[in-house]
Every structure is written in C-alpha cells, then in structure tokens.
Protein backbone atom coordinates (compact mmCIF):
# COMPACT_ATOMS: atom_id res chain seq x y z
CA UNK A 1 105.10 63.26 80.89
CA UNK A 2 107.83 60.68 79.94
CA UNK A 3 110.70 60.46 82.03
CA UNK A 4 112.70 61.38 79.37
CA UNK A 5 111.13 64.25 78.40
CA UNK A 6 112.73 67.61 78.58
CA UNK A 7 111.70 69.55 81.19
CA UNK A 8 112.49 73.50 81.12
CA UNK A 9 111.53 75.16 84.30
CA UNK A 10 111.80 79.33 84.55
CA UNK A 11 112.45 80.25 87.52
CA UNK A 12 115.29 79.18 90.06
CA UNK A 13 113.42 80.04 93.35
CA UNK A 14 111.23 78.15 95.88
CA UNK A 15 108.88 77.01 93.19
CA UNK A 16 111.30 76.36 90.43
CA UNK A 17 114.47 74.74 92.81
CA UNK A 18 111.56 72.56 94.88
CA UNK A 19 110.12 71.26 91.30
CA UNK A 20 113.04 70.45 89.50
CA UNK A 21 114.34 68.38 92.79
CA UNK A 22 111.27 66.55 93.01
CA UNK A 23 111.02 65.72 89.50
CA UNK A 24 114.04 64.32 89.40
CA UNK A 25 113.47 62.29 92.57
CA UNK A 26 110.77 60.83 90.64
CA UNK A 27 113.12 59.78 87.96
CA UNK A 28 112.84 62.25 85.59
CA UNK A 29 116.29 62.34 83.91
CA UNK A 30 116.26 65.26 81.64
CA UNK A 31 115.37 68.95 83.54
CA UNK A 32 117.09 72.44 82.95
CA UNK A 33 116.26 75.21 85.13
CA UNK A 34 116.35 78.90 83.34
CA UNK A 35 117.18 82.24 84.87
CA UNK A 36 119.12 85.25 85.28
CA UNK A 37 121.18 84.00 87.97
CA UNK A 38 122.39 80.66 89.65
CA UNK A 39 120.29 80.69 92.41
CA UNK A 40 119.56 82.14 95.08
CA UNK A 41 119.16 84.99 93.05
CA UNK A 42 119.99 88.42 94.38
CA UNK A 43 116.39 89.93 93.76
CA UNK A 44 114.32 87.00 93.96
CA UNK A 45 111.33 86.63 97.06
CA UNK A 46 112.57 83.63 97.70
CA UNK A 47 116.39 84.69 98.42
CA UNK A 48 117.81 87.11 101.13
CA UNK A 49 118.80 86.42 104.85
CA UNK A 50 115.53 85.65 106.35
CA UNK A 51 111.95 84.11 105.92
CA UNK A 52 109.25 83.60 108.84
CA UNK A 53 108.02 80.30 109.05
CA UNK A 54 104.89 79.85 110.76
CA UNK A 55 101.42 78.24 109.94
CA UNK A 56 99.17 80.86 110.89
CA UNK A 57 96.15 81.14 108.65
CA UNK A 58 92.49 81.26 109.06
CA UNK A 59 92.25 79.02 106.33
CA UNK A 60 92.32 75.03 106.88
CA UNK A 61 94.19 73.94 104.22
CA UNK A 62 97.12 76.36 104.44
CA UNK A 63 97.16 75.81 108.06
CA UNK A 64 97.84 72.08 107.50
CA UNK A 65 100.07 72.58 104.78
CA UNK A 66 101.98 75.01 106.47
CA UNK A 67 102.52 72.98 109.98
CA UNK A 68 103.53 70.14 108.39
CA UNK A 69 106.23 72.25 107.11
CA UNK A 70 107.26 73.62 109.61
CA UNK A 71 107.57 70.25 111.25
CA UNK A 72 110.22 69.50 108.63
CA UNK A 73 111.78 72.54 108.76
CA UNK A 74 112.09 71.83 112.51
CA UNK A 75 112.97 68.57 112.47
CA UNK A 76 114.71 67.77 109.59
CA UNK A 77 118.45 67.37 110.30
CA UNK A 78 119.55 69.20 107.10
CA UNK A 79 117.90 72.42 108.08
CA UNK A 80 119.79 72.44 111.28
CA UNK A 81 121.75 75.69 110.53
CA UNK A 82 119.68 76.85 108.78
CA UNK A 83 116.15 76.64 110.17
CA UNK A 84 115.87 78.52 114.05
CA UNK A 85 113.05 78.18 116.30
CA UNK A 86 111.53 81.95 118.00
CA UNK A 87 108.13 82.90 119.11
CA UNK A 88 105.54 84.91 117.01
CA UNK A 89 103.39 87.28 118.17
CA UNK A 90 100.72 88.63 116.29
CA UNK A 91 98.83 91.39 117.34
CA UNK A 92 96.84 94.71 115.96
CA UNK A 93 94.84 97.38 116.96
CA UNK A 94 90.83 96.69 118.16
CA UNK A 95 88.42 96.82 114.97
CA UNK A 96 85.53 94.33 113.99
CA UNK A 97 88.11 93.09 111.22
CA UNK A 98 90.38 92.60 113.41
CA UNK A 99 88.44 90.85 116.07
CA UNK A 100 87.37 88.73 113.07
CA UNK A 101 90.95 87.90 111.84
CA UNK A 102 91.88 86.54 115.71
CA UNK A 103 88.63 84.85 115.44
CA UNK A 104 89.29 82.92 112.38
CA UNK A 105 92.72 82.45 113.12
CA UNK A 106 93.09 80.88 116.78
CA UNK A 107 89.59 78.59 115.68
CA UNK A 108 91.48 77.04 112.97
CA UNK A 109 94.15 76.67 115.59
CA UNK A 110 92.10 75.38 118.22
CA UNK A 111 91.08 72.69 115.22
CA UNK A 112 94.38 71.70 114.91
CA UNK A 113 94.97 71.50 118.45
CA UNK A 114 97.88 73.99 118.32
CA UNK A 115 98.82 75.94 121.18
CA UNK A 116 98.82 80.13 121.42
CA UNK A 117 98.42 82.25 123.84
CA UNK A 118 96.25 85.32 123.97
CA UNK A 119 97.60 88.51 124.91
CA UNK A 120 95.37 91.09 126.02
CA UNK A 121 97.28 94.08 126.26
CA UNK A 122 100.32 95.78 125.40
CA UNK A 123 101.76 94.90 129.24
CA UNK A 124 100.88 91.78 129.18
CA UNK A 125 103.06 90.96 125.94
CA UNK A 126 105.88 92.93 127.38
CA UNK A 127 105.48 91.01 130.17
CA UNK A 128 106.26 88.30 128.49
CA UNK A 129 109.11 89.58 126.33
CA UNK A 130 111.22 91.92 128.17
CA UNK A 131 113.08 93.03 125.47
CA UNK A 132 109.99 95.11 123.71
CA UNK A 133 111.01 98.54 124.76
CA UNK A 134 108.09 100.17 123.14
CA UNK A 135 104.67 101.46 123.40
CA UNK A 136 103.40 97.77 121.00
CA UNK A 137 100.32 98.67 119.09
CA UNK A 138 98.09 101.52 120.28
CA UNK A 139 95.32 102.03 121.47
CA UNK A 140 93.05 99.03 121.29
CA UNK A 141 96.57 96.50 121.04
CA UNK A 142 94.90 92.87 121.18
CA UNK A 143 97.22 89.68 119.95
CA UNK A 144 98.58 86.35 120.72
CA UNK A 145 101.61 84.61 120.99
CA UNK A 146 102.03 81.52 118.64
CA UNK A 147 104.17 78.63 120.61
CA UNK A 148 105.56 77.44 117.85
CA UNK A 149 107.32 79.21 115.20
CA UNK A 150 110.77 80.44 113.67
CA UNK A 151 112.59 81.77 110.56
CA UNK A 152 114.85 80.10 108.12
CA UNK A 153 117.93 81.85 106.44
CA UNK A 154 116.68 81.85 103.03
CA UNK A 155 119.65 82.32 101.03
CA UNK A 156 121.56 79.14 102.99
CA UNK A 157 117.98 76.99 102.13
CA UNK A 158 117.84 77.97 98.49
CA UNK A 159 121.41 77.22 98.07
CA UNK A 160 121.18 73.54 99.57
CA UNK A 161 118.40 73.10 97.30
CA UNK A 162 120.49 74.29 94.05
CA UNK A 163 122.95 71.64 95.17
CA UNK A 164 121.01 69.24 95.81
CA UNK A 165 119.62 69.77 92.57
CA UNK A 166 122.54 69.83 90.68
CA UNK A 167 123.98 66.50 92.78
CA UNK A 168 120.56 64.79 90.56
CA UNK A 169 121.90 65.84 87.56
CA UNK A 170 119.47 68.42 86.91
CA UNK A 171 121.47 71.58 84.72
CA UNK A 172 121.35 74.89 85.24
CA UNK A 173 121.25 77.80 82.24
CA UNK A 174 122.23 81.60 83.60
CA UNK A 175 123.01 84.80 83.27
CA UNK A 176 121.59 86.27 79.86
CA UNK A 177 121.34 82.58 78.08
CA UNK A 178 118.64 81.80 81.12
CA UNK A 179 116.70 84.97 81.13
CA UNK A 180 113.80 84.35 79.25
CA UNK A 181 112.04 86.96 77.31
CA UNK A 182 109.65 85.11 75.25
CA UNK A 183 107.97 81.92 74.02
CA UNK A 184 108.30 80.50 70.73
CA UNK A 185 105.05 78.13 69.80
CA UNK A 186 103.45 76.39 67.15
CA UNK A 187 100.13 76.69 65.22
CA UNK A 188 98.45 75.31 67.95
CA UNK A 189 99.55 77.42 70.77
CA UNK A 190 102.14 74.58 71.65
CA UNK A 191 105.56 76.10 73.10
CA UNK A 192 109.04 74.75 71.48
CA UNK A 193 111.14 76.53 72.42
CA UNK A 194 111.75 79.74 75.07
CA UNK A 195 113.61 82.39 73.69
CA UNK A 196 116.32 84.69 75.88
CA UNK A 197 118.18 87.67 75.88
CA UNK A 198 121.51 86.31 74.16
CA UNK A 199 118.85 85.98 70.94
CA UNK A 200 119.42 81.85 71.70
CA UNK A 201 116.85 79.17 71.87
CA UNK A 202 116.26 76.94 74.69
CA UNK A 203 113.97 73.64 73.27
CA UNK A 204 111.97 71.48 75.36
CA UNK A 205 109.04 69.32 75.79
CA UNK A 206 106.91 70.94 78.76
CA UNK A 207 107.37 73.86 80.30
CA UNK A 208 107.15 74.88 83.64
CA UNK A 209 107.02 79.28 84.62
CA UNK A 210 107.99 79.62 88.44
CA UNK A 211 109.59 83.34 87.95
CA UNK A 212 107.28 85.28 90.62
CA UNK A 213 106.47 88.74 90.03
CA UNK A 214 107.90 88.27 86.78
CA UNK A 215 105.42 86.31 85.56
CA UNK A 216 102.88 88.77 84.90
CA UNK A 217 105.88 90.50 81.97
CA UNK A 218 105.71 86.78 80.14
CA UNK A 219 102.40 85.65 79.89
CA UNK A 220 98.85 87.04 80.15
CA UNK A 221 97.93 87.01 83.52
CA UNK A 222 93.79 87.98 83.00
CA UNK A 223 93.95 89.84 86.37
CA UNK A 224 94.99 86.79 88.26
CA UNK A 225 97.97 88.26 89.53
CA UNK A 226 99.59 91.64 90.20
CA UNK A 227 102.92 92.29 91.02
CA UNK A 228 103.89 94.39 93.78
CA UNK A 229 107.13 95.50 95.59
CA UNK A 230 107.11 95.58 99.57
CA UNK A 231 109.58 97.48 101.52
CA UNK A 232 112.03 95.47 104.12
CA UNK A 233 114.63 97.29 105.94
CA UNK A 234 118.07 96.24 107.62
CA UNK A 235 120.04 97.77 110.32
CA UNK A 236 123.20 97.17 111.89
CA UNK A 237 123.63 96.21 115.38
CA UNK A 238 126.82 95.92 117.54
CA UNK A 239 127.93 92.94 119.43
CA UNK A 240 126.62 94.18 122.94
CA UNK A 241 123.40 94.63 121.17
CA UNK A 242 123.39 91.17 119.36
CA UNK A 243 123.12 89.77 122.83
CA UNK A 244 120.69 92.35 124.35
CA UNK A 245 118.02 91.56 121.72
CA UNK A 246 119.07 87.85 120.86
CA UNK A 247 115.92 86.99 122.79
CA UNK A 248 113.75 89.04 120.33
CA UNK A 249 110.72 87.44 119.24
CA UNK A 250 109.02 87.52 115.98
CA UNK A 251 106.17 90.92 116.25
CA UNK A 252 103.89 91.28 113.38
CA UNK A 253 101.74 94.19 113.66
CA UNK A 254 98.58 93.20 110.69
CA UNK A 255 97.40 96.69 111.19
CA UNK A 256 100.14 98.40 109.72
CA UNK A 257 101.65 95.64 107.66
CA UNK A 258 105.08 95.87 109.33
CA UNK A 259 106.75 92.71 110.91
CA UNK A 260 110.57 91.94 112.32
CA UNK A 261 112.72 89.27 112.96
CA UNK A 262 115.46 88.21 115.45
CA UNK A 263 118.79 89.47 114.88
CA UNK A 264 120.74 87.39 112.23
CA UNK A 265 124.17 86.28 114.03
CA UNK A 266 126.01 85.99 110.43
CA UNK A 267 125.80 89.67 109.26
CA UNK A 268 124.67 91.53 112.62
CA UNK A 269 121.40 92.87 111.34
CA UNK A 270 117.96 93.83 112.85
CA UNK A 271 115.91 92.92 109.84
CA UNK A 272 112.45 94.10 108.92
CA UNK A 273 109.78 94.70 106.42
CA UNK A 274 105.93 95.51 105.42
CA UNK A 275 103.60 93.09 104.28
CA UNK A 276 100.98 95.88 103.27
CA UNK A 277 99.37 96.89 99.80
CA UNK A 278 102.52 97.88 98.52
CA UNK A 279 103.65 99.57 95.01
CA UNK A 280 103.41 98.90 91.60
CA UNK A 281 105.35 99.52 88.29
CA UNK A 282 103.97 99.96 84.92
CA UNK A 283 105.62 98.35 82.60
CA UNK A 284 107.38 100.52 80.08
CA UNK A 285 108.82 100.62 76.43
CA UNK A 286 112.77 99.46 77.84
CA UNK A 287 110.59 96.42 79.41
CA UNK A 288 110.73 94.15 76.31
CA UNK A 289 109.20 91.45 77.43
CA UNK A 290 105.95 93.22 79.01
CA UNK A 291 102.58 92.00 78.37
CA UNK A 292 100.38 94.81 77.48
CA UNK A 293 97.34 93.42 79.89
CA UNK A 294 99.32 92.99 83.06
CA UNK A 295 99.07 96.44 84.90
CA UNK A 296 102.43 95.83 86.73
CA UNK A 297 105.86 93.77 86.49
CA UNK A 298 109.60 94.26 88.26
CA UNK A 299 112.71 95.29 86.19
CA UNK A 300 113.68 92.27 83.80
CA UNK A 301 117.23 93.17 84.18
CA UNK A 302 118.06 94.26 87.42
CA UNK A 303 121.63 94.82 89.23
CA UNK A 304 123.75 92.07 90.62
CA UNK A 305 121.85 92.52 93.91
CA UNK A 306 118.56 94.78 95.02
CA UNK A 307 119.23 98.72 94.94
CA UNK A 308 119.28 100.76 98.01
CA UNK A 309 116.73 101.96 97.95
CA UNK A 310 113.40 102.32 99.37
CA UNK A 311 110.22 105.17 98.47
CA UNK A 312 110.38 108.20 101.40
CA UNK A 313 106.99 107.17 102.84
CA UNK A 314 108.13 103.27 103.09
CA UNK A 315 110.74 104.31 105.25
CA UNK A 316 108.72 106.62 107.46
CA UNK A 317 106.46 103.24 107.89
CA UNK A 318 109.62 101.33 108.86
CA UNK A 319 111.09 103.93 111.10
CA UNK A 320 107.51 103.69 112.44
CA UNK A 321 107.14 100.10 113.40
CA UNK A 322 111.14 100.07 114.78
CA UNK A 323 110.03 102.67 117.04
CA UNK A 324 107.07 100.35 118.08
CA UNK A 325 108.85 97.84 119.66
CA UNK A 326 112.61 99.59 119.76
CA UNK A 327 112.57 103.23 120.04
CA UNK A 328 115.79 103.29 121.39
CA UNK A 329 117.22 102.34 117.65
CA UNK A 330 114.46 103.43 115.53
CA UNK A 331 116.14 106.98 114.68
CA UNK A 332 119.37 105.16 113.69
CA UNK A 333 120.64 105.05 109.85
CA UNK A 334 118.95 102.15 108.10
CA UNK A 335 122.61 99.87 106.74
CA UNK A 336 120.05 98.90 103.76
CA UNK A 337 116.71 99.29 102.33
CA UNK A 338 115.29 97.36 99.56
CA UNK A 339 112.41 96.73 98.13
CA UNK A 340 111.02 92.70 97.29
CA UNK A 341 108.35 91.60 94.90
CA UNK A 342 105.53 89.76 95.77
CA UNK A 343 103.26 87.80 93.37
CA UNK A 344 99.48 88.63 94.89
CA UNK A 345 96.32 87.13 93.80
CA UNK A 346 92.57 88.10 94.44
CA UNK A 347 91.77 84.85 96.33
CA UNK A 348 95.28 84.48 98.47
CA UNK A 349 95.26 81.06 96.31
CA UNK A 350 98.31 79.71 94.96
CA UNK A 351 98.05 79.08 91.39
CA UNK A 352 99.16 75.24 90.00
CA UNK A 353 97.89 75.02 86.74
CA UNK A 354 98.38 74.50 83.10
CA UNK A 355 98.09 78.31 81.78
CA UNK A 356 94.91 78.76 79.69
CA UNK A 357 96.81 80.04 76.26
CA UNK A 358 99.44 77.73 76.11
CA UNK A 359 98.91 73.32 76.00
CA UNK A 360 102.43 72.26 77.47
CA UNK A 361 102.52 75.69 80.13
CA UNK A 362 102.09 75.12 83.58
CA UNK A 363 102.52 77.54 85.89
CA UNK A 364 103.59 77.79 89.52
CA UNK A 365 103.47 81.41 91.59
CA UNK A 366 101.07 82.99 93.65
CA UNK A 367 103.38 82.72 96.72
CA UNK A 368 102.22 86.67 98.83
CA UNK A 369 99.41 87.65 99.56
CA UNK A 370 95.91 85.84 101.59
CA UNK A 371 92.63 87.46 100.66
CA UNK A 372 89.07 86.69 101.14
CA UNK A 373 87.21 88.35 98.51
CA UNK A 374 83.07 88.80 98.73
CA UNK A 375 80.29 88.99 96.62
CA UNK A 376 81.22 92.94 95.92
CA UNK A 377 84.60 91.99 94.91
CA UNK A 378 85.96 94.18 97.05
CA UNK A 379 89.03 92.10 98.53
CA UNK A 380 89.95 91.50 102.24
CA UNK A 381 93.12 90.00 103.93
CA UNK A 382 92.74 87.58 105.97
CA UNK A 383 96.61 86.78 107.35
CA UNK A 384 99.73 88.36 107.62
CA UNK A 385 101.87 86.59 105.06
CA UNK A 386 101.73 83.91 102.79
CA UNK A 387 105.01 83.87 101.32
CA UNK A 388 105.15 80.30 99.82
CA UNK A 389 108.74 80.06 101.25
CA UNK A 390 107.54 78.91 104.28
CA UNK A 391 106.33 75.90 102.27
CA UNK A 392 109.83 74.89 100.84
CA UNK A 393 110.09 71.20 102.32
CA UNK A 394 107.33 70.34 100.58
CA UNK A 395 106.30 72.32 97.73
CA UNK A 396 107.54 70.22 94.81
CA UNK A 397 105.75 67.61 95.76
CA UNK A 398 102.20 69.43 95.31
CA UNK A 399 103.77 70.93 92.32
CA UNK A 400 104.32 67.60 91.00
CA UNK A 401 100.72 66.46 91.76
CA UNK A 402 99.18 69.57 90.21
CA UNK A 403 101.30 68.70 86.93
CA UNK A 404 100.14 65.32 86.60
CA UNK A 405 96.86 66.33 87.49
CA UNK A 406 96.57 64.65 90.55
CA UNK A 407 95.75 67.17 93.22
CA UNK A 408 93.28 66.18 95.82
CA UNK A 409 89.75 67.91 93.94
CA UNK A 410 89.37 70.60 96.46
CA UNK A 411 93.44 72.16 96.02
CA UNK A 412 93.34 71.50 92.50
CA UNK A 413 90.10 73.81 92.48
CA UNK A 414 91.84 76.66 94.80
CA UNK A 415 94.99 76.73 92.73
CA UNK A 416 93.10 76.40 89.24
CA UNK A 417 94.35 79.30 86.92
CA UNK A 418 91.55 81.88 87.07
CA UNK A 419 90.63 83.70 83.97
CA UNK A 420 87.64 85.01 85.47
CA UNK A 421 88.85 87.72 86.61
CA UNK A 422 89.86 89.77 83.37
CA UNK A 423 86.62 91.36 83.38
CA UNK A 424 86.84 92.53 87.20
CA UNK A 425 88.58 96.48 87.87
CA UNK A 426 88.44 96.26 91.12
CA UNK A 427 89.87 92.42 91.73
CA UNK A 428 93.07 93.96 94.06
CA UNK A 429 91.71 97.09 95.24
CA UNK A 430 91.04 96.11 98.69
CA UNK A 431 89.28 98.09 101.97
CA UNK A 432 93.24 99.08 103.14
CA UNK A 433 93.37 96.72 105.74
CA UNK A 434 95.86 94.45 104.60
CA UNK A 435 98.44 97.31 106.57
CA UNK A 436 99.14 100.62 106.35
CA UNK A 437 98.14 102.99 102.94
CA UNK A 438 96.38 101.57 99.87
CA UNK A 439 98.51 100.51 97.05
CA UNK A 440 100.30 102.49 94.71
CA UNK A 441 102.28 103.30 91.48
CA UNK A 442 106.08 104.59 91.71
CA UNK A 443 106.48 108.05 90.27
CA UNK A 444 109.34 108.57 87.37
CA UNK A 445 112.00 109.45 90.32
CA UNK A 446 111.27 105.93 92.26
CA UNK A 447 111.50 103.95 89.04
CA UNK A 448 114.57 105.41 88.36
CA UNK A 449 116.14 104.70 91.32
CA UNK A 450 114.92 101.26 91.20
C-alpha cells in the first residue's frame, strides 16, 4: 500500500480502532473508519464496562501474545485508570478433559515461567479468598489461581483509542452513512467502493472488515466463522457492599461457561457473563445485508444500546453461577441483562487475511472462542476466553504485519482465511464442554425481543 492510499476500515472496535491507529503511526495519511456508531459502540464485543485480561491459554503463541499485553496494559501509564490488577482463578469440576485443560494450561505456564497456584479444593480457594461465600464448583472442584491478572474498563480503553485516533487525523463516518451494507466491485472482484444504508458511496483503495459478528451478514464466511450471542448479566450493589466484595477476585468456572468480575466502582455493579456455546440467529428477509451461506449474524440495526434482555434459561445459568460463589445475592433482581456477540471459529485462530473472493479485502475478526479440533472434526475448547480485547495494546501492529504480508510464517499460517471448511457440517458442533448446554437457535419470541 502507498501511504497515500485510501484506507476504509469497517468496523470501529478493537480490531478496527487498533488498525487505523497503527496505520497511521506508520505514516499512512489517508484512513476513514466506517460504522454505525462513533465508537465504542453500544453493542459492539469490544465496548461495555469490563474485559478480563489475562494470558491463560494452552496454546504458546497466544500465551506470549497475550502476556506481553498484559504487561502493557499493566504498565503503561495511559491505562492507569483504566487498566486494574485482581487475581484469576480458574477452576472446574474433575473430568479427563478437564484434567487435560489444567494440564495444558499450567505447562505452557510453567514454559513461560509464570507463576499460579494450584488449588485443590473448594476450601482451599476459599481459604484464600474470604469473600467466596459459596459452595465453588461441585463435586470434583479442582483449579488454580493465576498471580497475575486483571480487567480493563472497556468502554474508557476504546474511547482513548478513538481519540487518539482522531488526534492522527484519521476520520470517522457514522450513524447510517457508516453502516455498511454492501460492496460495490469491479469485473475482477476488485472492491471500489462500500455501499451504506443512506444509499451513499464510500470509495477507497483497500479495504479493511473488522465488524465482528457482523461479518458473517457481509461476506461469505465458508464456515470459518459463526456468530453467536453470549449472555452477561449486571447487578446492582450498595455502597456497604462495594466494600464487602471490593476484594473479589476474578472466578471462571470452564465447566459451566460462567465467569465474574470485581465490582466496577463507577456504576456499582457486580458484573457477569457465560462464555459457553451460546445462541444463534438466522438471518432473515428484514436482514438486508445477509449472506445466504452464513448460518447466523446479529441485528444490522440495533437500538442505541443492547436490549434488556436475556433468553429464560441464560438467566437460570447466571442466577446459577451467582449463587456459586454469592448465594447471599444470587436471588436478587438482575439491574440488566444483555446479550454480546462473539465471532467463533473452528480452530480458536484469529483470522488476518486477505478474504478469498475479494483482491483489495482483508479481514480482521475471529476475536471468541479457543478450540482444538481433531481428526473427527468434532471441536473441543481448550480455554476459557479468547476475546481479542485482551490483546488491544498490541493488536494493530500484527494487523499491520498480516496486511503487508509480513507475519512471522507460523501466525500468518494460524490466522490464514480458511475456506476449507465449507464442506464440513459439523465444524462448530462441539462435545458441550466449552460450558454449560450445546448451542442453539433463538425461537421467534427471543428474536423479537432482541
């Protein structure tokens, strides 16, 4: 690319924001950044009041990739404010995956010479953290504790990144001029121009997608990713008990899915969420810009922030997990429930790649989600999360090497685009142990209230 070129990115959240900055940093002078919203945008993964940051993957590369992010996050002074230290604690119930997943895990800690600390009971984690009223994960609980970990407020880090964006000149196109409904091409399959809901044109030389979920309603996906919405959950506390549970760590539970975090001193909430199989939503006729071979895609047009709104059994599952580790407020009125879409793939891989239809495409997504998948194609998890969030402080820069093709050989051949998968069913089906019930589609009364 010339550093004049036009750059249109789609997408204003962690991939979009962290490309367009580093771009520009590089000297490229002329970048817009499309979507429905100036960023952070109310429904977007990469938005709300909280993201965990932690490196905890079985896999060597994310590992890396994810400490040395969370280094920055923790010791970069701009994230002061916005980026706070807590301990993680990971734990399930006994099962030969399981045992496998702490296996995997705390080696490819142990190779990185990271601390944790194994927990081998419910007591003993209580032990060490008071404040867990509950009965933890039973029978067969097994865990650690991970030394080193936090959250960030996501909303507060997507904003600094708009303006630092904007502060490099790069412009920003919103509201129904920036949603993007189509792609207007040549002969050849080379893009000109994207095309939006006000029925205006937006030109450009290269084109960069970065919407999440929404991906899969813009371009052919060939089974490489499937768009799902997870659950999260927010309730209220008082001021007596934002002290009593300031001390709260971080609990995932990978059996079930359902994870917390500490109380969030700006709006007095007790935040939490699944990371399971979560639900899908086939596209319909009012979805205009839905591609016919992706089997699910969120609203294009949704309200000025998420709905209220959760499906019955989510909230059971929420309820659930409080009652884990809080009983004494798990029977209280939720103050919110929403639900957030992830962008999964088969692999767990990112994808940072030119898109296989299009010459001047590339695409950046595939932030939820780790799998393993086997010779059966039946598809495994292998960690809790892997919300590319987490990777803010330095995701445009592997962006930026993945668009100028200069990816070290063994991440440019995890985050290739993979088109063979089309002719796989079964790519995201899954044995139901990424937490809690297998996947599935909202009924008519769900979408609607959605």
């Amino acid at each position: 690319m010339e550093k004049n070129s036009k750059i249109v990115i789609v997408g204003a959240g962690v991939f979009g924001l962290s490309t367009a900055y580093q771009l520009a940093t590089e000297g490229y002078t002329n970048i817009v950044v499309l979507d429905r919203h100036m960023p952070p945008v109310p429904d977007g993964s990469s938005s709300d009041i909280s993201r965990v940051i932690r490196f905890d993957y079985g896999d060597y590369d994310y590992l890396s990739l994810a400490y040395d992010a969370y280094l920055k996050w923790r010791d970069t002074p701009k994230y002061k404010g916005i980026f706070y230290p807590a301990p993680y604690i990971l734990v399930g119930k006994t099962s030969p995956y399981g045992q496998d997943w702490i296996a995997k895990t705390t080696s490819a800690l142990n190779k990185k010479k990271l601390p944790w600390t194994k927990l081998k009971d419910a007591a003993s984690a209580k032990e060490k953290f008071p404040v867990l009223s509950g009965e933890l994960a039973k029978p067969g609980f097994f865990g650690y504790h991970n030394h080193q970990a936090g959250w960030a407020d996501a909303a507060k880090a997507i904003s600094q990144l708009r303006d630092d964006c904007l502060e490099l000149g790069i412009s920003f196109i919103c509201g129904r001029q920036g949603t993007v409904n189509g792609f207007e091409t040549d002969s050849n399959k080379t893009i000109k121009a994207v095309s939006t809901l006000h029925g205006s044109q937006v030109e450009g030389d290269h084109f960069i997608l970065s919407t999440g979920a929404w991906c899969t309603g813009l371009v052919p996906m060939y089974n490489s990713a499937l768009s799902t919405g997870q659950v999260i959950g927010y309730l209220r506390l008082t001021p007596e008990e934002m002290k009593k549970y300031q001390n709260l760590p971080i609990y995932a539970n990978f059996s079930t899915g359902w994870f917390n975090f500490p109380p969030h001193e700006d709006t007095n909430m007790l935040k939490m969420a699944i990371h399971g199989w979560g639900y899908t939503r086939t596209p319909s006729q009012e979805d205009r810009t839905a591609i016919k071979s992706n089997p699910s895609a969120p609203p294009l047009i949704p309200p000025r922030e998420r709905r209220n709104f959760v499906p019955a059994d989510a909230e059971t599952r929420l309820r659930d997990g409080l009652r884990e580790i809080l009983p004494e407020v798990a029977d209280r009125p939720f103050e919110r429930l929403a639900m957030c879409w992830y962008t999964d793939t088969p692999s767990g891989d990112f994808i940072m790649d030119y898109h296989p239809d299009y010459s001047n495409l590339f695409l950046g997504g595939g932030g939820s989600g780790q799998y393993v998948t086997f010779s059966t194609y039946r598809v495994y998890p292998l960690t809790a999360s892997h919300s590319a969030f987490k990777f803010l402080p330095l995701l445009g820069s592997y962006m930026s090497l993945a668009i100028k093709k200069n990816l070290p050989p063994h991440l440019a051949q995890k985050w290739r685009f993979r088109k063979d998968y089309a002719a796989q069913n079964d790519t995201f089906l899954g044995d139901g142990s990424r937490g809690g019930p297998i996947r599935r589609e909202l009924n008519t009364e769900e979408r609607a209230k959605l």
